[in-house]
N, C-alpha and C. Protein backbone atom coordinates (compact mmCIF):
# COMPACT_ATOMS: atom_id res chain seq x y z
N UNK A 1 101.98 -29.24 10.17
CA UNK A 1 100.53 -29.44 10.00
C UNK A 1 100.26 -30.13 8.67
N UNK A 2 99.58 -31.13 9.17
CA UNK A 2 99.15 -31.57 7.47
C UNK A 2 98.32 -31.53 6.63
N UNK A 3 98.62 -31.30 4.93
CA UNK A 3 97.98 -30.47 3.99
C UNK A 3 96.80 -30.98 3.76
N UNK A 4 96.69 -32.45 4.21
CA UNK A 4 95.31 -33.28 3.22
C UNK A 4 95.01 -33.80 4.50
N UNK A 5 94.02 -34.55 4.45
CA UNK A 5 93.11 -35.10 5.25
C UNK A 5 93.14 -36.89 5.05
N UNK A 6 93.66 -37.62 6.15
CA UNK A 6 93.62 -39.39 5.80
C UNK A 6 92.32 -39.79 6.62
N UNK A 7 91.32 -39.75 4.81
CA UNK A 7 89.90 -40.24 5.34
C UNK A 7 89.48 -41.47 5.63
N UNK A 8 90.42 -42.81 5.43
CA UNK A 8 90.20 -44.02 5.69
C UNK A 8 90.72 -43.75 7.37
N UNK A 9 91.97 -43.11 7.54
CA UNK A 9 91.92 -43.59 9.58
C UNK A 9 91.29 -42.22 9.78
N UNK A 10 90.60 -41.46 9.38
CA UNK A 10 89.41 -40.45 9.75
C UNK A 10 88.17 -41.21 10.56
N UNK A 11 87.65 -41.82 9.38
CA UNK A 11 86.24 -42.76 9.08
C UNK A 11 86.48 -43.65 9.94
N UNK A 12 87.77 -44.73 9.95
CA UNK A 12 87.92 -45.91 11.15
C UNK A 12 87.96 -45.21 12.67
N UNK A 13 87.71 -43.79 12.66
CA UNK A 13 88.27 -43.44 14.00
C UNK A 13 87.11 -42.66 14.55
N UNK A 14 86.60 -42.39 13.97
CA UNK A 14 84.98 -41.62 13.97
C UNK A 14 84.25 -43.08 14.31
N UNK A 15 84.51 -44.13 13.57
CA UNK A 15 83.36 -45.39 13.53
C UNK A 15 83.55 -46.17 15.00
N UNK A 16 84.64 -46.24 15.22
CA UNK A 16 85.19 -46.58 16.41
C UNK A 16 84.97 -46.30 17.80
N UNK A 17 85.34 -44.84 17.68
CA UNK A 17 85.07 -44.40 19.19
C UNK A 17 83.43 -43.87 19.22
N UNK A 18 82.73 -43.92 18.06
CA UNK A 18 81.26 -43.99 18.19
C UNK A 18 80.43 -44.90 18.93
N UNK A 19 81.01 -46.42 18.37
CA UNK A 19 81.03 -47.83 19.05
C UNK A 19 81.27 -48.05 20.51
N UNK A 20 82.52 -47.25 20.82
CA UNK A 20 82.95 -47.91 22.44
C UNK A 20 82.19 -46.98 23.08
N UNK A 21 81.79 -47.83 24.20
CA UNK A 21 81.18 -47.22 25.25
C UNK A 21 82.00 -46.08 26.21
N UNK A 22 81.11 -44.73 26.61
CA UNK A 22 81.47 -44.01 27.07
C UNK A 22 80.38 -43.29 27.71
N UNK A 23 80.39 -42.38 28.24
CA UNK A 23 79.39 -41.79 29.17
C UNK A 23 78.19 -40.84 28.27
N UNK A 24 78.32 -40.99 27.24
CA UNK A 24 77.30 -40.21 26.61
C UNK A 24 76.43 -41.43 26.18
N UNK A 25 77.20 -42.45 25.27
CA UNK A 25 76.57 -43.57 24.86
C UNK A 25 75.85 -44.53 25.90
N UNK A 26 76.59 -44.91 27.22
CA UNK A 26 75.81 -45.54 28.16
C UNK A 26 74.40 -44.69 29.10
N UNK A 27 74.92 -43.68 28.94
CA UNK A 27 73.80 -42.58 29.43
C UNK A 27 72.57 -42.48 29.05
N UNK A 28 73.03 -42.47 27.73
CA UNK A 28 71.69 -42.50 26.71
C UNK A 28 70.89 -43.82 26.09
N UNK A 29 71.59 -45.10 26.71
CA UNK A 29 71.53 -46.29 26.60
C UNK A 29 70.40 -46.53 27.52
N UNK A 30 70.72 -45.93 29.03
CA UNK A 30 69.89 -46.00 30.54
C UNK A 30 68.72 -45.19 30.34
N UNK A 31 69.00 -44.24 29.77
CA UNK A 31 67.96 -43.24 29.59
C UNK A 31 66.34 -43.63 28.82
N UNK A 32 67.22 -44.19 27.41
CA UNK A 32 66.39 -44.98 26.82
C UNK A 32 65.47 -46.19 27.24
N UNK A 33 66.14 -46.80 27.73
CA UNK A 33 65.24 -48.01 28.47
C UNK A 33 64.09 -47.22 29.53
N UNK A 34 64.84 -46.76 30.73
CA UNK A 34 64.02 -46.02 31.31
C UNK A 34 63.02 -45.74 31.29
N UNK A 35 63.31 -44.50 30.19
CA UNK A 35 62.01 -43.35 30.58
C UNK A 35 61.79 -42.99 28.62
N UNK A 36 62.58 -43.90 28.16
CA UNK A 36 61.43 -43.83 26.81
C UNK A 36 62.28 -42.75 25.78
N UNK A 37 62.38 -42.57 24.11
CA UNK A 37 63.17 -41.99 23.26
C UNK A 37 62.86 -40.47 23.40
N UNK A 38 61.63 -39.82 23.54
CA UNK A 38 61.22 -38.67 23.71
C UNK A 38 62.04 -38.17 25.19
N UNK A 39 61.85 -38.82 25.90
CA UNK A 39 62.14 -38.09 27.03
C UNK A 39 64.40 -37.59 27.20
N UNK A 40 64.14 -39.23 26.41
CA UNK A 40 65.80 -38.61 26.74
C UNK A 40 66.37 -37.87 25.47
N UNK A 41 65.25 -37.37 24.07
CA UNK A 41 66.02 -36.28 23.11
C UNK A 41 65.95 -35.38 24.14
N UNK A 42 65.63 -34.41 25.25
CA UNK A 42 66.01 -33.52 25.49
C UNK A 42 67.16 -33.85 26.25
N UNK A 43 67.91 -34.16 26.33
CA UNK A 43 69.22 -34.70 27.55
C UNK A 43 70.07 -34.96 26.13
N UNK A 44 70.07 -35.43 25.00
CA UNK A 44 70.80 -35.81 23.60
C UNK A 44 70.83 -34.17 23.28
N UNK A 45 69.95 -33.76 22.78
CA UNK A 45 69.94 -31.90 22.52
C UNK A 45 71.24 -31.08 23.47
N UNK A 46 71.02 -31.40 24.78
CA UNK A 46 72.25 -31.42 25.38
C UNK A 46 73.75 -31.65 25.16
N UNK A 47 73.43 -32.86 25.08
CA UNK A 47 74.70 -33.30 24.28
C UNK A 47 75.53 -32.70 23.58
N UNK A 48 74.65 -32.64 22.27
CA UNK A 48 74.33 -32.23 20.61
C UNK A 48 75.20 -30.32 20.86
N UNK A 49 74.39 -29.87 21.59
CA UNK A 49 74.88 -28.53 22.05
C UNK A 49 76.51 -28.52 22.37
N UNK A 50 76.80 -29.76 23.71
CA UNK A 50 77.70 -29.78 24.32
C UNK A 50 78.64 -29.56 23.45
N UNK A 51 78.90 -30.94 22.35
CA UNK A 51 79.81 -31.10 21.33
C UNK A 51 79.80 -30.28 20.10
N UNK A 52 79.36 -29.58 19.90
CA UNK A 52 79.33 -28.38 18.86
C UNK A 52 79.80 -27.04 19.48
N UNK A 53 79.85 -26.90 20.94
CA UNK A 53 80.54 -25.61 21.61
C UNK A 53 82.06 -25.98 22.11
N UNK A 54 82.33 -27.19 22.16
CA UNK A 54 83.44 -27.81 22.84
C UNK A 54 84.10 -27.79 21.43
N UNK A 55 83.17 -28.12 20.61
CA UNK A 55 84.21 -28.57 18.55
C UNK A 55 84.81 -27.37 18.41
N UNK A 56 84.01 -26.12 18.36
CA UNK A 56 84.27 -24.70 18.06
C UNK A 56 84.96 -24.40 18.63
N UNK A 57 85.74 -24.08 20.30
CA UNK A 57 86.09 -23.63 20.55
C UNK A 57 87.54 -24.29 20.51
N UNK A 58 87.83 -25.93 20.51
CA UNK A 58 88.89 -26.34 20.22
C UNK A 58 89.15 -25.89 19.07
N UNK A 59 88.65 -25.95 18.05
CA UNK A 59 89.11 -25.72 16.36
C UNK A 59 89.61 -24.04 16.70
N UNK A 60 89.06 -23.08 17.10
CA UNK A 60 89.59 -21.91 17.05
C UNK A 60 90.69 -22.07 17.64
N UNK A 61 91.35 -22.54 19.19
CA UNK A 61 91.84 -22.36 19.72
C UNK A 61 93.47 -23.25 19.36
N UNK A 62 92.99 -24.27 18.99
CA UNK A 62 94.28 -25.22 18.14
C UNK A 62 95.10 -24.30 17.40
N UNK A 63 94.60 -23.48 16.45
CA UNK A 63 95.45 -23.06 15.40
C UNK A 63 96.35 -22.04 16.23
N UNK A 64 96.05 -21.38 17.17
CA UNK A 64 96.74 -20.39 17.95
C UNK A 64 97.60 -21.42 18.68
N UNK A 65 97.56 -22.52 19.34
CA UNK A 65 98.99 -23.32 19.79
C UNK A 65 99.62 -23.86 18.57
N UNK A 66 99.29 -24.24 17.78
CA UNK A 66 100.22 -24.67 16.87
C UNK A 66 100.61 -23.62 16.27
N UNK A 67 100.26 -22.46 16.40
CA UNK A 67 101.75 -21.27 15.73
C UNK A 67 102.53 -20.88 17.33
N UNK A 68 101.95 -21.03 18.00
CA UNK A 68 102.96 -20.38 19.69
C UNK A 68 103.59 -21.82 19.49
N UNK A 69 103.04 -23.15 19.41
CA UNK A 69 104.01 -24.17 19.63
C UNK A 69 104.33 -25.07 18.77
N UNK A 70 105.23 -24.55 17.83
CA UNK A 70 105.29 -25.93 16.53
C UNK A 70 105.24 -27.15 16.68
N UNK A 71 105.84 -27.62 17.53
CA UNK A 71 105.64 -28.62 18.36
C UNK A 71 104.50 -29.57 18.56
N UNK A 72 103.40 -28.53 19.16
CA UNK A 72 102.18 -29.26 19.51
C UNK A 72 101.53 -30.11 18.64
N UNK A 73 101.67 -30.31 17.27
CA UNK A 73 101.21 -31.22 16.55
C UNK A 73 101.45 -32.41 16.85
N UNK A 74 102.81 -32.38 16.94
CA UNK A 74 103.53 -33.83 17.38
C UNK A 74 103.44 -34.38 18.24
N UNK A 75 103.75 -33.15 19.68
CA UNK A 75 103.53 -33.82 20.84
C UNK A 75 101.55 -34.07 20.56
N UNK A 76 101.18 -33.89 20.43
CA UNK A 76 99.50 -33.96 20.31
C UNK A 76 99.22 -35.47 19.55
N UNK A 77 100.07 -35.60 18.35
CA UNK A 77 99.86 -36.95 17.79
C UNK A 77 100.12 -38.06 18.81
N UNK A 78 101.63 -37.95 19.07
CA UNK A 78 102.05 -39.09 20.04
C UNK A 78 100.71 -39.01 21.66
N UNK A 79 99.95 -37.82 21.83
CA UNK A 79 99.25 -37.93 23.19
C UNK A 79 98.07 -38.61 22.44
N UNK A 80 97.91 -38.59 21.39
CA UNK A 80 96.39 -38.96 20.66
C UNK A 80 96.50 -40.26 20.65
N UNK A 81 97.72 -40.73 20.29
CA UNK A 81 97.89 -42.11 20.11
C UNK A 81 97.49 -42.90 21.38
N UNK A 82 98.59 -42.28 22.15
CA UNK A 82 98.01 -42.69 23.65
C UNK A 82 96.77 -42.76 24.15
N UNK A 83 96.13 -41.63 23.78
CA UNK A 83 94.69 -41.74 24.45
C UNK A 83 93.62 -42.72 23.66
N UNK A 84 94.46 -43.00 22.23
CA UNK A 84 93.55 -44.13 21.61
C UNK A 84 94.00 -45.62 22.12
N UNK A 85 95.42 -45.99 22.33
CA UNK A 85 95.68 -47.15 23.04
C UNK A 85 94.87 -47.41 24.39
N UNK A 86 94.50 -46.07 25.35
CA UNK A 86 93.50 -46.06 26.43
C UNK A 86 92.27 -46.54 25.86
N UNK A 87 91.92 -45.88 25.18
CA UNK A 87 90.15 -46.49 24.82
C UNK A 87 90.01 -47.62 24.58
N UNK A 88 91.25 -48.10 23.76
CA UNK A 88 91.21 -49.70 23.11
C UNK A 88 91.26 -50.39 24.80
N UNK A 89 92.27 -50.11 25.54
CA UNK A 89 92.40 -51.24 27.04
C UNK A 89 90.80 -50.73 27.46
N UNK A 90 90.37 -49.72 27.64
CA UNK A 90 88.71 -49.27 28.22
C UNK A 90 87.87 -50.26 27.61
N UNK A 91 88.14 -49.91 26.50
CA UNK A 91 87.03 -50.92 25.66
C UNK A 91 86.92 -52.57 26.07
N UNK A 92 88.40 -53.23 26.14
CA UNK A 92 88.43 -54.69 26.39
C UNK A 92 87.39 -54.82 27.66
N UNK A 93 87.72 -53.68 28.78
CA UNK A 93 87.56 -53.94 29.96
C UNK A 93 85.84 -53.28 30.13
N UNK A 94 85.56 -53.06 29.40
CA UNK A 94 83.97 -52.26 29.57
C UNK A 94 83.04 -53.10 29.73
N UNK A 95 81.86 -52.98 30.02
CA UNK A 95 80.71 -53.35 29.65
C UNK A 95 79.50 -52.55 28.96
N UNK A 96 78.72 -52.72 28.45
CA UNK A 96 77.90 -52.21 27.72
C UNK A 96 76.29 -52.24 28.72
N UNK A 97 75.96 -52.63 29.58
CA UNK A 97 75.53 -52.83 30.17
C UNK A 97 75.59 -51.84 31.48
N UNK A 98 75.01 -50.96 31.77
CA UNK A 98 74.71 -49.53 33.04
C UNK A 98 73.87 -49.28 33.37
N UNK A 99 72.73 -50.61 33.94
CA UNK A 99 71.13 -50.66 34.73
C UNK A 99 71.42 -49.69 35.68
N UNK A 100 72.52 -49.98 36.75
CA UNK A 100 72.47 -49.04 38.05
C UNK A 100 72.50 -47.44 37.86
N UNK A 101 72.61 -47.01 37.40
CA UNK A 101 72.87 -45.72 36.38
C UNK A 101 71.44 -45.02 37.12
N UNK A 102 71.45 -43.83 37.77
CA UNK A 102 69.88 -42.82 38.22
C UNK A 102 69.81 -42.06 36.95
N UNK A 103 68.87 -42.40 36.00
CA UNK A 103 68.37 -41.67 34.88
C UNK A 103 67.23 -40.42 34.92
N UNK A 104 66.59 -40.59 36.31
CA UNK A 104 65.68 -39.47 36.69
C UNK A 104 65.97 -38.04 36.43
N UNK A 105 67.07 -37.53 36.56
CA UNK A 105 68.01 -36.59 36.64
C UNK A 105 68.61 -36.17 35.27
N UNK A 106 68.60 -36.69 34.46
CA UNK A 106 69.17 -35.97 33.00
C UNK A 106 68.29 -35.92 32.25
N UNK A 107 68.79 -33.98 32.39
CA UNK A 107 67.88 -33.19 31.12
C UNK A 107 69.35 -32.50 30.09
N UNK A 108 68.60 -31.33 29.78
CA UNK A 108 69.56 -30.13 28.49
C UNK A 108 70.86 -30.19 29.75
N UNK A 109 70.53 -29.66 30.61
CA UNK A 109 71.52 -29.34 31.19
C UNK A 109 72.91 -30.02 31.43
N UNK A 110 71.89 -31.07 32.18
CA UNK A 110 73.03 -32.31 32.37
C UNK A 110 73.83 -32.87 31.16
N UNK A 111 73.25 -32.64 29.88
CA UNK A 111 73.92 -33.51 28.48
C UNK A 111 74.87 -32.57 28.18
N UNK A 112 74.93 -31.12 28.53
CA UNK A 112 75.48 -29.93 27.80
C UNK A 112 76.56 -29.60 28.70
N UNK A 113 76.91 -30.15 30.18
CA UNK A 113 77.72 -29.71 30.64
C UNK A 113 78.61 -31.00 31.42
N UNK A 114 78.18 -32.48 30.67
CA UNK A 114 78.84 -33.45 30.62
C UNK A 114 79.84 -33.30 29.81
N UNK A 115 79.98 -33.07 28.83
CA UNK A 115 80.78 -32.67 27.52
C UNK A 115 82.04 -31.94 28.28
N UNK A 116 81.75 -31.13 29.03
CA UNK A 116 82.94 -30.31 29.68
C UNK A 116 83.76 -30.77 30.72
N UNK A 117 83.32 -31.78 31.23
CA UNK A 117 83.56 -32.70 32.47
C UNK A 117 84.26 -33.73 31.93
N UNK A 118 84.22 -34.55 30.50
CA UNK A 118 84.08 -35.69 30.23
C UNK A 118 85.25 -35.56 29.41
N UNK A 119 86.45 -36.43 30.11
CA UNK A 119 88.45 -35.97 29.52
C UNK A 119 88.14 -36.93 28.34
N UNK A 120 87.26 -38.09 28.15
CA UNK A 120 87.28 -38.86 26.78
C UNK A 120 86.42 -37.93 25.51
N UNK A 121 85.81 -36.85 25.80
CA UNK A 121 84.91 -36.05 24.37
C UNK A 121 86.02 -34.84 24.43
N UNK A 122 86.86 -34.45 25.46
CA UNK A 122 87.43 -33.24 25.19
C UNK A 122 88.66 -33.94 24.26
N UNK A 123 89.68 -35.13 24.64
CA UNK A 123 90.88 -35.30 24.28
C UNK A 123 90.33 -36.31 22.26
N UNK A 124 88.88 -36.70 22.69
CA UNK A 124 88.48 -36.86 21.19
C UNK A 124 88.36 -36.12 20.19
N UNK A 125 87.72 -34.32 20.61
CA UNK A 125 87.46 -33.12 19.94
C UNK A 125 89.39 -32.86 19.33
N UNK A 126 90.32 -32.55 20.25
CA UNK A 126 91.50 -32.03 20.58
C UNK A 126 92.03 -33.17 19.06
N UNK A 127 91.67 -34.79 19.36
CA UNK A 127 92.48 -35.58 18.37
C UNK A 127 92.48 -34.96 16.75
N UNK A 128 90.65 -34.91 16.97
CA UNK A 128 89.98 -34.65 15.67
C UNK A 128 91.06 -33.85 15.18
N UNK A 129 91.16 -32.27 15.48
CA UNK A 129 91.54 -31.20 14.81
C UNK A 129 92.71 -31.06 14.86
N UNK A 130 93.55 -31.84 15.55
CA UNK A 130 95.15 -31.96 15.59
C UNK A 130 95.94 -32.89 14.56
N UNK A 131 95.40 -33.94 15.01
CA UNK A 131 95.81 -35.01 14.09
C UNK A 131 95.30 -35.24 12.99
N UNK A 132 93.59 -35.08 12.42
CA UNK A 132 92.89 -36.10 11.40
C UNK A 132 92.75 -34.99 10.75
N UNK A 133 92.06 -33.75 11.06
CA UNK A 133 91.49 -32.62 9.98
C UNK A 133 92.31 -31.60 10.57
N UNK A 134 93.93 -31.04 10.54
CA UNK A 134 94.52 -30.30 11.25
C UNK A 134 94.71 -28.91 9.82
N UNK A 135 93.90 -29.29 8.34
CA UNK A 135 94.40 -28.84 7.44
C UNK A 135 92.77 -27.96 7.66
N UNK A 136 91.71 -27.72 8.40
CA UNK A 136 90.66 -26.79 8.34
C UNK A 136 91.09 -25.91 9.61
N UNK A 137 92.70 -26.06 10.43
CA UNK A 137 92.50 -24.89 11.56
C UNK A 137 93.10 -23.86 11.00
N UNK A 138 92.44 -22.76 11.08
CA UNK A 138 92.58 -21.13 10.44
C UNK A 138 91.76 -20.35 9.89
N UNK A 139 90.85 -21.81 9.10
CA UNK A 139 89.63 -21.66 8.59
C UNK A 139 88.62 -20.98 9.32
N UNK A 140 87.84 -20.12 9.68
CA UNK A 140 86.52 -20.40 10.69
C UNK A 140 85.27 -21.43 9.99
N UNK A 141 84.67 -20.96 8.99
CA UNK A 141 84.10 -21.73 8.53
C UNK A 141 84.28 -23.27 8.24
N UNK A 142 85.59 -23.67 7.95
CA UNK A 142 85.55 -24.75 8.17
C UNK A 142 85.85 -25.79 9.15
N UNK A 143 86.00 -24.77 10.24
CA UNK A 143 85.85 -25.38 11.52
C UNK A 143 84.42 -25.30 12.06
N UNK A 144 83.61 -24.51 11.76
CA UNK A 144 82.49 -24.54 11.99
C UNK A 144 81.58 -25.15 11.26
N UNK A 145 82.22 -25.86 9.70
CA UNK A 145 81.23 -26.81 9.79
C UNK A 145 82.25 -28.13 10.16
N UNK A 146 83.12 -28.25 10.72
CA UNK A 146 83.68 -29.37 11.40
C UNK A 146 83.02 -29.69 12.62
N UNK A 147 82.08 -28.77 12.88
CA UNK A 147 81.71 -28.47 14.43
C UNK A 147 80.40 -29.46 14.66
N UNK A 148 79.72 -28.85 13.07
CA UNK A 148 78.51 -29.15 12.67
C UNK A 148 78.20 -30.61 12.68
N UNK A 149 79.64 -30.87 12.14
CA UNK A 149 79.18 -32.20 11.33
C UNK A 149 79.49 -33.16 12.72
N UNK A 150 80.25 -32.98 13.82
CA UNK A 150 80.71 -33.46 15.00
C UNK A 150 79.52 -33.49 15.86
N UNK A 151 78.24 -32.37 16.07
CA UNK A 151 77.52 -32.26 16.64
C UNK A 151 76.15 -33.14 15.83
N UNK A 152 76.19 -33.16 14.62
CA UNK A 152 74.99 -34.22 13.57
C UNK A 152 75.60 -35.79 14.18
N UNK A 153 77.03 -36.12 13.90
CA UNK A 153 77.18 -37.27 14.19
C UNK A 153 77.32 -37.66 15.61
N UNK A 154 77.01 -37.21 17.15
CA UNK A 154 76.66 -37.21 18.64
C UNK A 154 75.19 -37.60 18.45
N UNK A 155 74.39 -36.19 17.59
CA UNK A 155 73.14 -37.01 17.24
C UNK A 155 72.89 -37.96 17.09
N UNK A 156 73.05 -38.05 16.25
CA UNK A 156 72.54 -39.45 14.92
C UNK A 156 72.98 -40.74 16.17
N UNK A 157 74.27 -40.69 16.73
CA UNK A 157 75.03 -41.82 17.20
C UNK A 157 74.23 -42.08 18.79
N UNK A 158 73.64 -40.97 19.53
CA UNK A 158 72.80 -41.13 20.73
C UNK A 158 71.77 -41.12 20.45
N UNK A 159 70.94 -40.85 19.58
CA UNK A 159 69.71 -41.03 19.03
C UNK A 159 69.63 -42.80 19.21
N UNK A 160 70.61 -43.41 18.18
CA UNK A 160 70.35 -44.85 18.08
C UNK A 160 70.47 -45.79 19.40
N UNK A 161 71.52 -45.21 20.31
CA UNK A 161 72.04 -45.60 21.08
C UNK A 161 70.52 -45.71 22.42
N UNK A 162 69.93 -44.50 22.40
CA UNK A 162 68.38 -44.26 22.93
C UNK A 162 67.39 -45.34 22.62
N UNK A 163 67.31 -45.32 21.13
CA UNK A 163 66.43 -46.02 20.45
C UNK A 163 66.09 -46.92 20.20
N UNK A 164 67.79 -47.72 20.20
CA UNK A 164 67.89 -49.45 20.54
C UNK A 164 68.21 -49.81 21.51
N UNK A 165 68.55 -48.72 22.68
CA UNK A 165 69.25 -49.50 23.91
C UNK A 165 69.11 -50.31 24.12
N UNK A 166 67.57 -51.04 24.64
CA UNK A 166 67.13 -52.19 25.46
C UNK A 166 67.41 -53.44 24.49
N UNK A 167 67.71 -53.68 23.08
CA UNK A 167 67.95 -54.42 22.50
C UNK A 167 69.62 -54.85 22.14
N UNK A 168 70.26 -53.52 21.97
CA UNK A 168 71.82 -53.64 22.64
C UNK A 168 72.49 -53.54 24.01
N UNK A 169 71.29 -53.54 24.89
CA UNK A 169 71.57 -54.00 26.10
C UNK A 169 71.44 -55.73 26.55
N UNK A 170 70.20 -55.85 25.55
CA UNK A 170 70.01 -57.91 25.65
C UNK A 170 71.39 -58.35 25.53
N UNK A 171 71.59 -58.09 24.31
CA UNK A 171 72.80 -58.77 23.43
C UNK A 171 73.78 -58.53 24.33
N UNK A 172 74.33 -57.10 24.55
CA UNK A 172 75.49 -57.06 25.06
C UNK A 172 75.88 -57.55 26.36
N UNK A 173 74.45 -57.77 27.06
CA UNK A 173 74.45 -59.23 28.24
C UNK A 173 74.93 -60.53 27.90
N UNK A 174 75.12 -61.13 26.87
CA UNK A 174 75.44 -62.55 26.25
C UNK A 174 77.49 -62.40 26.59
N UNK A 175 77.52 -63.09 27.49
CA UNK A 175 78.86 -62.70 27.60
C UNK A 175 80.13 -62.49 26.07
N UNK A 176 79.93 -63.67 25.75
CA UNK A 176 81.19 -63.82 24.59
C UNK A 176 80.35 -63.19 23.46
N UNK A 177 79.32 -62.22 23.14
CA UNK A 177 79.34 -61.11 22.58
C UNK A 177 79.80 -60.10 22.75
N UNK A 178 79.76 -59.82 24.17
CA UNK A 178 80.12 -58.42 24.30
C UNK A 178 81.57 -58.40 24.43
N UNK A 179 82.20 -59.41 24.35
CA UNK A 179 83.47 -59.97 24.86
C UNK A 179 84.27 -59.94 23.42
N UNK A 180 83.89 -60.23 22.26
CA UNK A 180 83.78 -60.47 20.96
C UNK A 180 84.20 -58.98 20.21
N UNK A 181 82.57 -57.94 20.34
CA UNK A 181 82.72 -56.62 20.09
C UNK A 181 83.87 -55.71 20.89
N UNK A 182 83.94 -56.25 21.94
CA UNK A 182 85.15 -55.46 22.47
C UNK A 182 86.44 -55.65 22.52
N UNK A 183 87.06 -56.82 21.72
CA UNK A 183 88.03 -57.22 21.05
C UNK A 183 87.79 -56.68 19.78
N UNK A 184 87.05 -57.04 18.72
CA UNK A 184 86.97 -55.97 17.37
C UNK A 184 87.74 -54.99 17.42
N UNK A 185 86.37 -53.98 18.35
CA UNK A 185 86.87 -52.59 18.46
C UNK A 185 88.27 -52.13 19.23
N UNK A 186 88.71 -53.09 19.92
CA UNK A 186 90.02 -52.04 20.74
C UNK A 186 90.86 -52.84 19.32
N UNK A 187 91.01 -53.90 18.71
CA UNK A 187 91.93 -54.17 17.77
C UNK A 187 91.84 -52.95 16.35
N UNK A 188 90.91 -52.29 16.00
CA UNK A 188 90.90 -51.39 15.05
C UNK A 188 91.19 -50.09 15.83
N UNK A 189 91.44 -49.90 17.37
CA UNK A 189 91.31 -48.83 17.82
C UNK A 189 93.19 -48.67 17.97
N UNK A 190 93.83 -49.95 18.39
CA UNK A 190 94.88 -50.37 18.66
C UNK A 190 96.18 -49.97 17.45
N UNK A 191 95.10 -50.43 15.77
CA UNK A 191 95.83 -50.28 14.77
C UNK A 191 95.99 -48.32 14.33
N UNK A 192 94.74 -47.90 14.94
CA UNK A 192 94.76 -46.64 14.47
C UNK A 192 95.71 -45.81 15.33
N UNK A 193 95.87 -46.03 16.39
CA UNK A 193 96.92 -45.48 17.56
C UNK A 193 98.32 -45.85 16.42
N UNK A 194 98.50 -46.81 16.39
CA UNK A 194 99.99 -47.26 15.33
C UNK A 194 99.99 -46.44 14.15
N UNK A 195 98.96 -46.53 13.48
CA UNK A 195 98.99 -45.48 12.18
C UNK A 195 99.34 -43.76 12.78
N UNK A 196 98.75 -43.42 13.65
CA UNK A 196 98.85 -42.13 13.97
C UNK A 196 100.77 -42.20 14.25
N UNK A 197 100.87 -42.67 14.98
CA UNK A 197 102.68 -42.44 14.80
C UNK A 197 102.83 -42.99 13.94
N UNK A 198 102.86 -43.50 12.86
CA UNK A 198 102.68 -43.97 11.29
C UNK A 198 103.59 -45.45 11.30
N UNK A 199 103.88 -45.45 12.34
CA UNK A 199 104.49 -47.47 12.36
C UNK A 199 103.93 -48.10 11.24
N UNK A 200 102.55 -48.26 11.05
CA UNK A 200 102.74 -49.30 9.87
C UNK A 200 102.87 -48.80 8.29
N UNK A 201 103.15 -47.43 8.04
CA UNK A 201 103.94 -46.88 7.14
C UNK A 201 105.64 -47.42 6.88
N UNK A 202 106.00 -47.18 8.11
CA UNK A 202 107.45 -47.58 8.32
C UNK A 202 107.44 -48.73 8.24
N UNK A 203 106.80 -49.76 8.88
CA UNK A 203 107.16 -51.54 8.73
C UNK A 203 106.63 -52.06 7.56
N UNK A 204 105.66 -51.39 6.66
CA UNK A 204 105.26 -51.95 5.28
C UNK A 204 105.33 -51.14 4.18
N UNK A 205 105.98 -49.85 4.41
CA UNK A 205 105.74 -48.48 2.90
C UNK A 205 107.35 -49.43 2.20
């Protein structure tokens, strides 16, 4: 387990998978256009809930496999990596763009029990506390405000996502924009997968 915390591929990895599209962000993208910013904070509150009960209960529950399985760090890094090389190919292949999407239908409920359904927020929670901040599991408190701060930044990040949709929905219609941003992001998503098995430690330390 490691003692310190690497806040530059922390921050690139938080900024990242904030960016790529996924079912909370396109949700709240549809929602927004729709039926307007008020209507879809209660479906974000959802959310917000979702990922602060899903943070907590991974952070408690991590520190108990990594003493039953010493192991699991590692094998967990090398699966993290993987699941970040996935997002990066998701990302090339995405669109930002989810008109067909039935927005009538999401309230608290629906935002709070997407989270549990949704293998890209569970294996993101799992990365967090394994790989990036694996030095707060034991802690309670500081898994609980790991929880906190996981559930402020879902906010903050579907709030905007609500707020500007219809204007990052124009844009992200312009083909070789959205084509553009989604090369960016899987190339910083691509490098952070490499750092996590620490390759570019080894090919440049």
């Amino acid at each position: 387990m490691s003692s310190t915390i690497n806040w530059p591929a922390l921050i690139s990895f938080l900024i990242v998978t904030l960016l790529s599209p996924g079912p909370n962000n396109l949700s709240c993208i549809s929602l927004g256009i729709s039926r307007g910013y008020r209507v879809a904070l209660t479906y974000i509150w959802g959310i917000v809930l979702g990922i602060f009960t899903q943070s907590l209960i991974s952070g408690l529950v991590s520190k108990t496999l990594t003493e039953a399985f010493p192991s699991f760090e590692s094998i967990l890094r090398v699966v993290g990596a993987l699941y970040v090389l996935w997002l990066a190919i998701l990302t090339l292949r995405s669109s930002y763009v989810n008109g067909d999407q039935d927005c009538d239908s999401l309230g608290f409920k629906e935002g709070f029990l997407l989270q549990f359904l949704n293998i890209k927020a569970i294996l993101f929670v799992l990365t967090i506390y394994n790989v990036y901040v694996s030095v707060v599991l034991g802690n309670f408190w500081l898994i609980l405000l790991t929880a906190v701060g996981l559930g402020v930044r879902s906010f903050l990040a579907n709030s905007a996502y609500a707020l500007f949709g219809a204007s990052i929905r124009r844009w992200m219609g312009i083909p070789w924009v959205s084509k553009a941003l989604n090369i960016f992001i899987a190339a910083l998503l691509a490098w952070n997968a490499l750092d996590l098995l620490g390759l570019p430690a080894k090919l440049f330390g």
